[in-house]
C-alpha atoms as a PDB file:
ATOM      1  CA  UNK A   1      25.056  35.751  14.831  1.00  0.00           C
ATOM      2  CA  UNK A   2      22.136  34.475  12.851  1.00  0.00           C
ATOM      3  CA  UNK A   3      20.897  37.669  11.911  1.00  0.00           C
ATOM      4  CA  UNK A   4      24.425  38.594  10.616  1.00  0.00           C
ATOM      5  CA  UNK A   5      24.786  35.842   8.210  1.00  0.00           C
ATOM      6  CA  UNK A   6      21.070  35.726   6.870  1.00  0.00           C
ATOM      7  CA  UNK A   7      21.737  36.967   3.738  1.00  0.00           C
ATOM      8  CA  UNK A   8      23.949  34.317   2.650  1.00  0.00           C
ATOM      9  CA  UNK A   9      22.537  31.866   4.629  1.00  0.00           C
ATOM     10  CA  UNK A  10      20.816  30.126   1.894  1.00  0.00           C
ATOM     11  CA  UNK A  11      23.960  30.167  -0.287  1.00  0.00           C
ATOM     12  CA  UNK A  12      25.995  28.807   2.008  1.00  0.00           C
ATOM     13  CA  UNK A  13      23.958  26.025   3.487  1.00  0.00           C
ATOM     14  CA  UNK A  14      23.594  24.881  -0.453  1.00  0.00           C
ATOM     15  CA  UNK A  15      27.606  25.201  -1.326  1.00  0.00           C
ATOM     16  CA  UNK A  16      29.169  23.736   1.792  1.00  0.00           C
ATOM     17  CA  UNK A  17      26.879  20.498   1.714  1.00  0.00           C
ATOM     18  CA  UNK A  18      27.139  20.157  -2.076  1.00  0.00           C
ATOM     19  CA  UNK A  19      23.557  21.105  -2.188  1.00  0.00           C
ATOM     20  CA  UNK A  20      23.016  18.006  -0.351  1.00  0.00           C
ATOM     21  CA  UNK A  21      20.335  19.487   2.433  1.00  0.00           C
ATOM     22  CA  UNK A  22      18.105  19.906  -0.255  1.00  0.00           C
ATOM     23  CA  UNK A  23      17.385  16.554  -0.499  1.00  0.00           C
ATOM     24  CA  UNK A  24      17.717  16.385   3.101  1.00  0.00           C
ATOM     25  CA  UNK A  25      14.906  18.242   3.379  1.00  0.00           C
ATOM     26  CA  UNK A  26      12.290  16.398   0.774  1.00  0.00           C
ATOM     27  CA  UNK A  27      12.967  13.203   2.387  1.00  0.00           C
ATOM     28  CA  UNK A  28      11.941  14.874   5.186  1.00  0.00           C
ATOM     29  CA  UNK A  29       8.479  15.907   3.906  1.00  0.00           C
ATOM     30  CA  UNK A  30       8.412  12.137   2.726  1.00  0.00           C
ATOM     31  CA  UNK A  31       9.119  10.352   5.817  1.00  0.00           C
ATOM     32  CA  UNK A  32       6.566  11.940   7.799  1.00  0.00           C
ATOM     33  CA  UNK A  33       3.745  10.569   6.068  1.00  0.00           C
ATOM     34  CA  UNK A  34       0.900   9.512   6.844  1.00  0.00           C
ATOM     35  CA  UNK A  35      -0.632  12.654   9.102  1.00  0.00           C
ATOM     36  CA  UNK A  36      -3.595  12.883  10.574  1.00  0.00           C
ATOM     37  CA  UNK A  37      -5.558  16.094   9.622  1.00  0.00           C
ATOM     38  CA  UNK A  38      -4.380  19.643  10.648  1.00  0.00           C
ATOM     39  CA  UNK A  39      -1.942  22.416  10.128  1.00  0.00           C
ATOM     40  CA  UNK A  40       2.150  21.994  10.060  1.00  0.00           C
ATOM     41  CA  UNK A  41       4.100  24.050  12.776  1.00  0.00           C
ATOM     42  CA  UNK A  42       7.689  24.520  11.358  1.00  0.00           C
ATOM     43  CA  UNK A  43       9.976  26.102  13.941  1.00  0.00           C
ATOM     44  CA  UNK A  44      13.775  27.891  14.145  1.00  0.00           C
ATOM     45  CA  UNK A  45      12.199  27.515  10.542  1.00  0.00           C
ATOM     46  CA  UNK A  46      14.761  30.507   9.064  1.00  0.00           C
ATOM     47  CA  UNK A  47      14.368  31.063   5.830  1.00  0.00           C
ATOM     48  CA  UNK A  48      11.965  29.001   5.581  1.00  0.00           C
ATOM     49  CA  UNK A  49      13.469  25.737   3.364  1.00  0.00           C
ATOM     50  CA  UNK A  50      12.032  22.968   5.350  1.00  0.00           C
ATOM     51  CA  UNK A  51       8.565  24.845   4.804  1.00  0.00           C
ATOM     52  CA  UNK A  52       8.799  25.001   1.319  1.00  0.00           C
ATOM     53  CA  UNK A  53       9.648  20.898   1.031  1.00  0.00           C
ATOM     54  CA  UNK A  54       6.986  20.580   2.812  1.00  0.00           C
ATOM     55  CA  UNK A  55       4.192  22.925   1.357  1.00  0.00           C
ATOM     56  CA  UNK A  56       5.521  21.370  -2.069  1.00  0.00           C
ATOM     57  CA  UNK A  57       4.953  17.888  -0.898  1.00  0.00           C
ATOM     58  CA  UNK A  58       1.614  18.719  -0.015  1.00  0.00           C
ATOM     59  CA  UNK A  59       0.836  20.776  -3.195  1.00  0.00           C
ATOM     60  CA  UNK A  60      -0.424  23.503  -1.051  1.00  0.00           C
ATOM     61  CA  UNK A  61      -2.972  21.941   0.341  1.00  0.00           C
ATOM     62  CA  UNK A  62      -1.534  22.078   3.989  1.00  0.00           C
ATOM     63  CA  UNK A  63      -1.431  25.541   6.041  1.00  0.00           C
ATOM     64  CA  UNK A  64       1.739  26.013   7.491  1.00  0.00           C
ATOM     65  CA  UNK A  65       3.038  28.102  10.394  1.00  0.00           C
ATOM     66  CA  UNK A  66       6.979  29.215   9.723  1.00  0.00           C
ATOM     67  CA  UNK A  67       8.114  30.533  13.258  1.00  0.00           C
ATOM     68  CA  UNK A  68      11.688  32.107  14.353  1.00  0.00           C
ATOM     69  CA  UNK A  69      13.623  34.202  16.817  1.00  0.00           C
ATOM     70  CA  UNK A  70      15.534  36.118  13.884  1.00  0.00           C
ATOM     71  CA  UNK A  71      13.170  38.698  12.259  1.00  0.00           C
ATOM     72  CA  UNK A  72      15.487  39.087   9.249  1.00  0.00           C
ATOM     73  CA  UNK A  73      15.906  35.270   8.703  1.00  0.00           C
ATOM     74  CA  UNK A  74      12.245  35.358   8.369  1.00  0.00           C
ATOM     75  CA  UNK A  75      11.858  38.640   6.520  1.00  0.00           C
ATOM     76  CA  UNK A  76      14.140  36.225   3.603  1.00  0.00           C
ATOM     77  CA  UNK A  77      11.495  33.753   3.800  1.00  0.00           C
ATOM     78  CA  UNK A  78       9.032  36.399   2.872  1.00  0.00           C
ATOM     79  CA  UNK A  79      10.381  37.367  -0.130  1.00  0.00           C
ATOM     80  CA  UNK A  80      11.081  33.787  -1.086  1.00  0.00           C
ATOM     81  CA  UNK A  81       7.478  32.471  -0.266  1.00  0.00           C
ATOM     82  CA  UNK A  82       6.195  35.853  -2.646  1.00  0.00           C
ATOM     83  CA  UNK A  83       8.891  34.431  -5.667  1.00  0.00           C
ATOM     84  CA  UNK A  84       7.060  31.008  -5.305  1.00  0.00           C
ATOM     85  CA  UNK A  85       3.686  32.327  -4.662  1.00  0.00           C
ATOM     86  CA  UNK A  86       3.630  30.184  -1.435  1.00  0.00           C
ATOM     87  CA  UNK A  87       0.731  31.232   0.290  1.00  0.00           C
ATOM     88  CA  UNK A  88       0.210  28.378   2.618  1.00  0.00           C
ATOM     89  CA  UNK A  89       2.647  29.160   4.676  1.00  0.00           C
ATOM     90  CA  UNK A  90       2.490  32.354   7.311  1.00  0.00           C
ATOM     91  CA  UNK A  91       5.392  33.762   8.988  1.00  0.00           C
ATOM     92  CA  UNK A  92       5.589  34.750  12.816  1.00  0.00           C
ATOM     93  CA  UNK A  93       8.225  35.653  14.883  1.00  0.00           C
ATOM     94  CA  UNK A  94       8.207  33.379  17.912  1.00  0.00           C
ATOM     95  CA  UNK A  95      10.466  31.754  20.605  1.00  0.00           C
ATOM     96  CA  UNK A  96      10.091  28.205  20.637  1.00  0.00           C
ATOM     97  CA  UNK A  97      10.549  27.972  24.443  1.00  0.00           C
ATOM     98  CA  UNK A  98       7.048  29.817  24.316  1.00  0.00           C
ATOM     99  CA  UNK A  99       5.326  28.802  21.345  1.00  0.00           C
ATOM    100  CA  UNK A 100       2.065  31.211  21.086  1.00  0.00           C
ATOM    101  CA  UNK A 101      -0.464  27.942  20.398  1.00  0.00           C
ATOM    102  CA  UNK A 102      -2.894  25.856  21.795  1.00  0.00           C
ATOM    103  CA  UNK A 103      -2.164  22.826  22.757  1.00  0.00           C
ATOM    104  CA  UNK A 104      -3.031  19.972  20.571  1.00  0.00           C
ATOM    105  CA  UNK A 105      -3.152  22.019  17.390  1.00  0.00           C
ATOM    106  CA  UNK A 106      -0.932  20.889  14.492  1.00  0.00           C
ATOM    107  CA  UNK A 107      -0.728  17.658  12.677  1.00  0.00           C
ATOM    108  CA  UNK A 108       3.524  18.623  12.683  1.00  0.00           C
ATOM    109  CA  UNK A 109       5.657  20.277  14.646  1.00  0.00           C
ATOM    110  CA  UNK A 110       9.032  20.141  12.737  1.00  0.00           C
ATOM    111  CA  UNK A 111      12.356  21.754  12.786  1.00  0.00           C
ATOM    112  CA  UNK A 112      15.211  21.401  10.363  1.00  0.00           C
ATOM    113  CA  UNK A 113      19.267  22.089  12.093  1.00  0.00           C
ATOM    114  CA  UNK A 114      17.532  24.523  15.057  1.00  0.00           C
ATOM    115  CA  UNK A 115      17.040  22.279  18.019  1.00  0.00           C
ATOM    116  CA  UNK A 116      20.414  22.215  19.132  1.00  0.00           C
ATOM    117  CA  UNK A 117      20.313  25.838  18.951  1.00  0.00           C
ATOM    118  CA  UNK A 118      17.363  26.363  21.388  1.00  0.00           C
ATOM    119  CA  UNK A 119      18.616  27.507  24.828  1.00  0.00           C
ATOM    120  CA  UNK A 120      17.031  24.499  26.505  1.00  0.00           C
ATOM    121  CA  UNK A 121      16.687  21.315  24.458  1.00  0.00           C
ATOM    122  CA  UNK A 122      14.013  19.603  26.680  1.00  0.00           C
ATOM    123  CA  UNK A 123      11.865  22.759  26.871  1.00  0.00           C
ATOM    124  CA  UNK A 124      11.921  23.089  23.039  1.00  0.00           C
ATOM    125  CA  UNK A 125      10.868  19.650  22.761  1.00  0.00           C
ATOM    126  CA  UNK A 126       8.187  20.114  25.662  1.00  0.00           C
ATOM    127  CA  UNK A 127       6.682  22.724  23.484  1.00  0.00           C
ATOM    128  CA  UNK A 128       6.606  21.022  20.403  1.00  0.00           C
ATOM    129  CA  UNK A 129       4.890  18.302  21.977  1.00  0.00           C
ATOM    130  CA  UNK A 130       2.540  19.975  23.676  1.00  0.00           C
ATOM    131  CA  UNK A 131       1.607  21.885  20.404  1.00  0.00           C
ATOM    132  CA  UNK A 132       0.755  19.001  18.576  1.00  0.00           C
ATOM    133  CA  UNK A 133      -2.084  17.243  18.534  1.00  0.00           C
ATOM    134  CA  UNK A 134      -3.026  13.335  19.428  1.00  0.00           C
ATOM    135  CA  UNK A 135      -1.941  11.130  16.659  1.00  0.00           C
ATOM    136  CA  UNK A 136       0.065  13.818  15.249  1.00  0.00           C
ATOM    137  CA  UNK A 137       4.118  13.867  14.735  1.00  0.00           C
ATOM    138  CA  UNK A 138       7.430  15.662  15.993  1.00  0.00           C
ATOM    139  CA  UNK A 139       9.997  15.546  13.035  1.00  0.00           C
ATOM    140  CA  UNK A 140      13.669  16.916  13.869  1.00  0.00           C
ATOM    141  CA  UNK A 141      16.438  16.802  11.002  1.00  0.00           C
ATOM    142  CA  UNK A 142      19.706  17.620  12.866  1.00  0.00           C
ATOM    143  CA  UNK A 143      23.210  17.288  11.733  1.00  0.00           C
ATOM    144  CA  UNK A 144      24.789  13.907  13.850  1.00  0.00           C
ATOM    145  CA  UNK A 145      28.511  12.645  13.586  1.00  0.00           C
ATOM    146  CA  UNK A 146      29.041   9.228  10.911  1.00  0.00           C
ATOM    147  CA  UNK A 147      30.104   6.424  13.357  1.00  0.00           C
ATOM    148  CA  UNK A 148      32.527   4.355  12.140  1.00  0.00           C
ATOM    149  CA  UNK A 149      36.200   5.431  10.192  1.00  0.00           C
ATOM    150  CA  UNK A 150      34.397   7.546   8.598  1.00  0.00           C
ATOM    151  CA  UNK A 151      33.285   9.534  11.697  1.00  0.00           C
ATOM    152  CA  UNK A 152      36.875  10.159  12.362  1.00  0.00           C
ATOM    153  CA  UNK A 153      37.331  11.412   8.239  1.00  0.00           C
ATOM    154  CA  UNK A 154      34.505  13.585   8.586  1.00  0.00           C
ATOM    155  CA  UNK A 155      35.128  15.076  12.623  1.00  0.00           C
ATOM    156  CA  UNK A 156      38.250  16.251  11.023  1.00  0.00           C
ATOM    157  CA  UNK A 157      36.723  17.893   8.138  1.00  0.00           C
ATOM    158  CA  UNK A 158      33.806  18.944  10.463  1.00  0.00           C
ATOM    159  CA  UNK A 159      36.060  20.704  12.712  1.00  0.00           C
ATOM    160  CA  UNK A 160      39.118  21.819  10.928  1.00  0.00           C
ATOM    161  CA  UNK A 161      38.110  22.498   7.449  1.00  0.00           C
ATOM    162  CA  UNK A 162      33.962  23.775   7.258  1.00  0.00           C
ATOM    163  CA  UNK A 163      34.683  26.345   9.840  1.00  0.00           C
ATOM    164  CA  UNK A 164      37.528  27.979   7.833  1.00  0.00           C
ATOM    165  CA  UNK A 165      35.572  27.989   4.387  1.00  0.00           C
ATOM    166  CA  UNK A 166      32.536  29.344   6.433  1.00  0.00           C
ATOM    167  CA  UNK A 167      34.043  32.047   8.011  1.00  0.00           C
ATOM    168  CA  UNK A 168      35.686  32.947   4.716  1.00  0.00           C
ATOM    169  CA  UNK A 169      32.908  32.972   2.630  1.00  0.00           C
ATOM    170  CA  UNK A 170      30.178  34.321   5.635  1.00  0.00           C
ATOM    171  CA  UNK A 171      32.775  37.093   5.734  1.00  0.00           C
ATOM    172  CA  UNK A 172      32.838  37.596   9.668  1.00  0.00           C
ATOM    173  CA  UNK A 173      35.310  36.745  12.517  1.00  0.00           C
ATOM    174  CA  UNK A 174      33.248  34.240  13.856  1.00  0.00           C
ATOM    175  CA  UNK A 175      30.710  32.758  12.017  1.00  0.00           C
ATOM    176  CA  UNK A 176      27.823  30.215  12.622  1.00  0.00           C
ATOM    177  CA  UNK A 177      30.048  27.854  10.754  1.00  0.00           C
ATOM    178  CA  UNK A 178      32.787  27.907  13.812  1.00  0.00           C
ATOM    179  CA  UNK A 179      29.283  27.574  16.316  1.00  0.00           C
ATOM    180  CA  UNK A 180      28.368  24.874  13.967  1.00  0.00           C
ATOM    181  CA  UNK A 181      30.780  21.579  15.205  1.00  0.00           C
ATOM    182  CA  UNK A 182      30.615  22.828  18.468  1.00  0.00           C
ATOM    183  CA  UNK A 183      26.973  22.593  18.982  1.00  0.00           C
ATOM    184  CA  UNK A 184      26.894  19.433  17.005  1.00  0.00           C
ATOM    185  CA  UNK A 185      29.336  17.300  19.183  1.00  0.00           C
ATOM    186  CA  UNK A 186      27.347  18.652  22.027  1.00  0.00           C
ATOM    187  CA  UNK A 187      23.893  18.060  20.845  1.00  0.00           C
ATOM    188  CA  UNK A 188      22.489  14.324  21.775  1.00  0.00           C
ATOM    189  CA  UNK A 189      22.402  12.111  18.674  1.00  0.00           C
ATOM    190  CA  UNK A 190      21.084   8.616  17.636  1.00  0.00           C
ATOM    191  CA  UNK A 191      19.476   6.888  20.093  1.00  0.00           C
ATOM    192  CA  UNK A 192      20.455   9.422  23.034  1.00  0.00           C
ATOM    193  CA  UNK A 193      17.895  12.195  20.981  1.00  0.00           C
ATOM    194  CA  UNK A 194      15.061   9.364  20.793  1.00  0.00           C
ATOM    195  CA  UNK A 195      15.180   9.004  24.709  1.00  0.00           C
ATOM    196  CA  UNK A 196      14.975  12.686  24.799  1.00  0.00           C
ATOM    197  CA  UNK A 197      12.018  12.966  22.985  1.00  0.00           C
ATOM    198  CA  UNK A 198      10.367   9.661  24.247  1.00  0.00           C
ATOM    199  CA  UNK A 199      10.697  11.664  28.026  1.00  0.00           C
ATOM    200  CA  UNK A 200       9.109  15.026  26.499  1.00  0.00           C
ATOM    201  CA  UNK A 201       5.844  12.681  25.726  1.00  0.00           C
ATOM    202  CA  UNK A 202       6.526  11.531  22.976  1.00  0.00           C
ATOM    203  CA  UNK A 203       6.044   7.002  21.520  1.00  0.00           C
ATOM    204  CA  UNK A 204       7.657   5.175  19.071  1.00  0.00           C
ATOM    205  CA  UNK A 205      10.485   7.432  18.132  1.00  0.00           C
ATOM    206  CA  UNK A 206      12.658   5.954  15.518  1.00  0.00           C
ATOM    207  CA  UNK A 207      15.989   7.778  13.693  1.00  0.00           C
ATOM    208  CA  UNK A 208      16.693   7.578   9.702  1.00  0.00           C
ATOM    209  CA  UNK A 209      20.362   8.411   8.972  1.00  0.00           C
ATOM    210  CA  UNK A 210      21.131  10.027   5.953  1.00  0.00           C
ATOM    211  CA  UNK A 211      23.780  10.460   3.390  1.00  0.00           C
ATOM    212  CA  UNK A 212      26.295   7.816   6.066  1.00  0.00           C
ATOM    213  CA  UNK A 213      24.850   9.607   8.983  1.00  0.00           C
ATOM    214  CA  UNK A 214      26.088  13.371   8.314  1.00  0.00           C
ATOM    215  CA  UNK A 215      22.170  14.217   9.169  1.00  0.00           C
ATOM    216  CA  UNK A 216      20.387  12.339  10.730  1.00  0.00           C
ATOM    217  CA  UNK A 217      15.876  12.711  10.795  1.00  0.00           C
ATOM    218  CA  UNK A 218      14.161  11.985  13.911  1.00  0.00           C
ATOM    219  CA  UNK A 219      10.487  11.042  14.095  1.00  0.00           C
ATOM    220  CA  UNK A 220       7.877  10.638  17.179  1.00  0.00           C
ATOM    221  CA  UNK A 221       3.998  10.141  17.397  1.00  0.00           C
ATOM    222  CA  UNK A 222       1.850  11.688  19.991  1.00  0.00           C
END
């Protein structure tokens, strides 16, 4: 599915949130400051956007590890991180359920709209944790549902409207935009993904909502 739709990925993600998960992204690579020393570990990192917030936050001056399942998600990345003369950040196809790294090794483990797409969603965390180091931070932005009337406005939008413009536009029967509300509903949220997190050995973990809780950024310390 995801390899079917990678060359439009990019496009799409930017048109059907108004461009909106751009800035999604750079709060990200704000909100995770202050980190200890060390590499970044960015996983289901796909074409890499979430990497690039991040390496430009940190002017280059942070390696970072891009890792994914889909080899021409990642091939994209490639050719974007050449454009922008990125060369921070290496790219290696990996399963997250088996992360090939020591434990304790990176500052942050991140992922940006791919938990919920991991097979297991406590074994994905499991291995993030265990990959970063003491002191260090787990960062997961994930799409959540607005509580509230406006949950209701946007569930029907969510599930009626995105998937039709997706498919359209994707050009496929079924696209990830018709996975998309799906997996979302299903995926914990809120306080319900903190709990999660706090159980894969995680402290503190706090949630940020953004733009009235369409995405939502999770944070944890080790």
């Amino acid at each position: 599915m995801f390899a079917e739709i990678a060359p439009r990925y990019d496009f799409l993600n930017h048109l059907l949130s108004a461009g909106v998960d751009i800035y999604w992204r750079r709060r990200t690579a704000s909100r995770v400051l202050p980190l200890p020393e060390g590499p970044i570990l960015d996983v289901c990192a796909g074409t890499g956007d979430l990497s690039f917030a991040l390496n430009r936050r940190f002017r280059g001056k942070r390696r970072i590890v891009a890792t994914d399942f889909c080899r021409p998600m990642l091939a994209i990345g490639r050719r974007k991180a050449l454009k922008q003369r990125c060369e921070p950040i290496a790219w290696l196809e990996a399963d997250t359920l088996q992360l090939p790294f020591p434990d304790d090794t990176f500052a942050l483990v991140c992922v940006a709209f791919g938990l919920r797409n991991v097979a297991d969603t406590d074994a994905g965390l499991a291995e993030m944790v265990r990959t970063t180091k003491p002191g260090g931070k787990v960062a997961i932005l994930e799409f959540t549902l607005p509580r509230g009337v406006l949950g209701k406005l946007y569930a029907w939008y969510f599930h009626r409207v995105l998937p039709r413009i997706g498919q359209a536009l994707a050009g496929n029967r079924y696209s990830a935009y018709n996975y998309l509300p799906a997996s979302v509903s299903e995926f914990p949220q809120y306080e319900g993904l903190c709990r999660r997190m706090e159980a894969a050995g995680l402290h503190s973990a706090v949630f940020f909502p953004m733009t009235f809780g369409i995405a939502t950024l999770y944070i944890g310390s080790k």
